[in-house]
Every structure is written in C-alpha cells, then in structure tokens.
C-alpha atoms as a PDB file:
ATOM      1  CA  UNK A   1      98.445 120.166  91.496  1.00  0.00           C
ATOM      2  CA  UNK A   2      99.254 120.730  95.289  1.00  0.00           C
ATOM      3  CA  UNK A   3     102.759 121.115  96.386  1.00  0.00           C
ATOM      4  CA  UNK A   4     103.595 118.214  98.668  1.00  0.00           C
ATOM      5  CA  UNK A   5     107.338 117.723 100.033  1.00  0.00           C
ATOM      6  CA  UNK A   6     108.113 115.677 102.628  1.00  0.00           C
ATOM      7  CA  UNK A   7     111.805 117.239 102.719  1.00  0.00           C
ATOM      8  CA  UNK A   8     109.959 120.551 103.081  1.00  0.00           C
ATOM      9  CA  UNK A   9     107.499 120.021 105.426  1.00  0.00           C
ATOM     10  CA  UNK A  10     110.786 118.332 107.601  1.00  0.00           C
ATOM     11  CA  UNK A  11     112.644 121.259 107.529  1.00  0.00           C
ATOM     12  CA  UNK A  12     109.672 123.559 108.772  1.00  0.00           C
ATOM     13  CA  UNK A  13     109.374 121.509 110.948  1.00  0.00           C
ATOM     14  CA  UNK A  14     112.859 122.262 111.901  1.00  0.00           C
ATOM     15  CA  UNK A  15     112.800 125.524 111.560  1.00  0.00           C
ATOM     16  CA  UNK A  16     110.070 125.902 114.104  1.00  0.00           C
ATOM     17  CA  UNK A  17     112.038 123.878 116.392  1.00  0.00           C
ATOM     18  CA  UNK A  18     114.992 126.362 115.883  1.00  0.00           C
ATOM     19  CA  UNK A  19     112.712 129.024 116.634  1.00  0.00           C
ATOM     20  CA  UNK A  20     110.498 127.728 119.160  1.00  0.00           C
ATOM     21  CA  UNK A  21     110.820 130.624 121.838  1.00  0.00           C
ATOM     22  CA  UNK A  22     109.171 132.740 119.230  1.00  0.00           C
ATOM     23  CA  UNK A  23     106.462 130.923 118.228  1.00  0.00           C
ATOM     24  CA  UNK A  24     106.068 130.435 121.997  1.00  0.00           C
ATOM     25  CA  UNK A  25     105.869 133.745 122.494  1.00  0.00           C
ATOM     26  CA  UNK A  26     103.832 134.744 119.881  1.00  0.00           C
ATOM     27  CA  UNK A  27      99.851 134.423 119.021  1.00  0.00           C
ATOM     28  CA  UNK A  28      98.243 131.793 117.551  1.00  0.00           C
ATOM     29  CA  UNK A  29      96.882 133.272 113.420  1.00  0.00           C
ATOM     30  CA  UNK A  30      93.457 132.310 113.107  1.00  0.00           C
ATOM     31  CA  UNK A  31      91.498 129.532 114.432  1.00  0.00           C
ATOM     32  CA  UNK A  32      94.737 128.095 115.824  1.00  0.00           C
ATOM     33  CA  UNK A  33      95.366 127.112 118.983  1.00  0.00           C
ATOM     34  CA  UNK A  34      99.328 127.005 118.579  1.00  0.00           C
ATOM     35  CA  UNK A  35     101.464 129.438 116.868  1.00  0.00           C
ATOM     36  CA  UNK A  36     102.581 126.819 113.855  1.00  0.00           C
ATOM     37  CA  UNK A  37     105.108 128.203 110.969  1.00  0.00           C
ATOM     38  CA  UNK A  38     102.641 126.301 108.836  1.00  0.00           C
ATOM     39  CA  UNK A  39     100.021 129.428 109.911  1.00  0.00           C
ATOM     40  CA  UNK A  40     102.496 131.996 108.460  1.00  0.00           C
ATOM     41  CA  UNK A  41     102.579 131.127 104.538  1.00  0.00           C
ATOM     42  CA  UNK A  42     100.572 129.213 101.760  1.00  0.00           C
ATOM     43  CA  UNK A  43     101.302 127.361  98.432  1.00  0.00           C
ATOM     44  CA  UNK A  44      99.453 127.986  95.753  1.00  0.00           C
ATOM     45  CA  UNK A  45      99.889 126.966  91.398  1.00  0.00           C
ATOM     46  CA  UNK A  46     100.065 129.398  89.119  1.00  0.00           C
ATOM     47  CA  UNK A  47     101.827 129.712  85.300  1.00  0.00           C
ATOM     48  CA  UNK A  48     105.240 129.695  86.306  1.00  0.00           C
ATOM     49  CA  UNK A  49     104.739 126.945  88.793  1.00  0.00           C
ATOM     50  CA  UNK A  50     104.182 126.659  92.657  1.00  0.00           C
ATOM     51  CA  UNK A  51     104.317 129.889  94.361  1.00  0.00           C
ATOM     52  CA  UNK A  52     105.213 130.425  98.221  1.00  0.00           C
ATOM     53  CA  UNK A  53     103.162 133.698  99.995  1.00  0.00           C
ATOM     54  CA  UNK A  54     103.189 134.943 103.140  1.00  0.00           C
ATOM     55  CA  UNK A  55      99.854 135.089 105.039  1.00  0.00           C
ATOM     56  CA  UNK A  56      99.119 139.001 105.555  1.00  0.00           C
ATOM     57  CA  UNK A  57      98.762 138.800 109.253  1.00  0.00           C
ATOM     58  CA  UNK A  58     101.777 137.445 109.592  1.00  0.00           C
ATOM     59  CA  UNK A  59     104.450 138.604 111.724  1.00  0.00           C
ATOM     60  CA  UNK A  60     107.380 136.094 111.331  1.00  0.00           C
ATOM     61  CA  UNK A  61     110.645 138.230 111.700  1.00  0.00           C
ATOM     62  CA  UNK A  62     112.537 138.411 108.369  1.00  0.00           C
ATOM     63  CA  UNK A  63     114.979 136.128 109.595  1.00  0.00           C
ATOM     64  CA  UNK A  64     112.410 133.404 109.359  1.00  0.00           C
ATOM     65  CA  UNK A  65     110.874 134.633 106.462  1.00  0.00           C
ATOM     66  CA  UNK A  66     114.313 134.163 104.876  1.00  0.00           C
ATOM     67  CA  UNK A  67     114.589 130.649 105.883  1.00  0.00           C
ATOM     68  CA  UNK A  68     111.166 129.578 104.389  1.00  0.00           C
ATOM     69  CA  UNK A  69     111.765 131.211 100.914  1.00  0.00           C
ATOM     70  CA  UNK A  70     114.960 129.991 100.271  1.00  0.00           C
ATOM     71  CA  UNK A  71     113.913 126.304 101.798  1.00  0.00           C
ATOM     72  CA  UNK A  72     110.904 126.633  99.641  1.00  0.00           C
ATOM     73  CA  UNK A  73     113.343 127.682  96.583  1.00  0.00           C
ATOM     74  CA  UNK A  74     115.777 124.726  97.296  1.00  0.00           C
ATOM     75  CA  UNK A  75     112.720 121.895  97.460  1.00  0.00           C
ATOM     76  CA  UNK A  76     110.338 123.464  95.020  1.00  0.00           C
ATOM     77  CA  UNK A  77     109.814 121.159  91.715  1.00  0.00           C
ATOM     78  CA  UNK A  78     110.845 124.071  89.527  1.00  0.00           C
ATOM     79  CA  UNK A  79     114.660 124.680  91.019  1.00  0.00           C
END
C-alpha cells in the first residue's frame, strides 16, 4: 500500500518553501533538474508499517532532516 498524504505532501511543500535558499543553492539528486525535498527521502511498507528513509546522497542539513521525520511521524497512518 503506498503512503499518500495530502497534509504531508503540503507541508513539504512548505518546508521547501521555508528553506528555499538552500535548495537554491544546492544540486539537483539525480535526473532532476531542481533541487526538490521530495529528491531527499522515500516511503516505503514494511511489517511495522510505512517507513520514511533518507536517500544516501543526500545532503539535507539535520535541521531539515528533523522537520521531515517528525512531519512524517505526526501524518503517518500508524501515529
């Protein structure tokens, strides 16, 4: 089952707003031709639920890091 949220994907999408001078400032990950805090981390199921990862070339600062996991922990169908 894929993790959908519409109140998470809004407040990543505020988040990157927030942060927008780093992105800016920052490489694109992959094929991308944006930096996009949708780049920096994945969803994926497993036994105890949905599970939130950061992508290993990622370089978000910790302070953003922070923001995703706990987002991700307040919207996540298992809270």
């Amino acid at each position: 089952m894929a993790f959908t949220s519409d109140e998470f994907k809004s407040k990543m999408e505020e988040i990157e707003h927030t942060y927008h001078e780093w992105f800016s400032k920052h490489p694109p990950i992959g094929n991308s031709n944006v930096n996009s805090i949708h780049d920096h981390y994945y969803i994926y199921m497993s036994t105890q639920g949905h599970q939130l990862r950061f992508n290993a070339s990622s370089d978000l600062p910790v302070e953003i890091r922070t923001l995703i996991k706990d987002t991700f922990s307040e919207v996540s169908p298992q809270s």
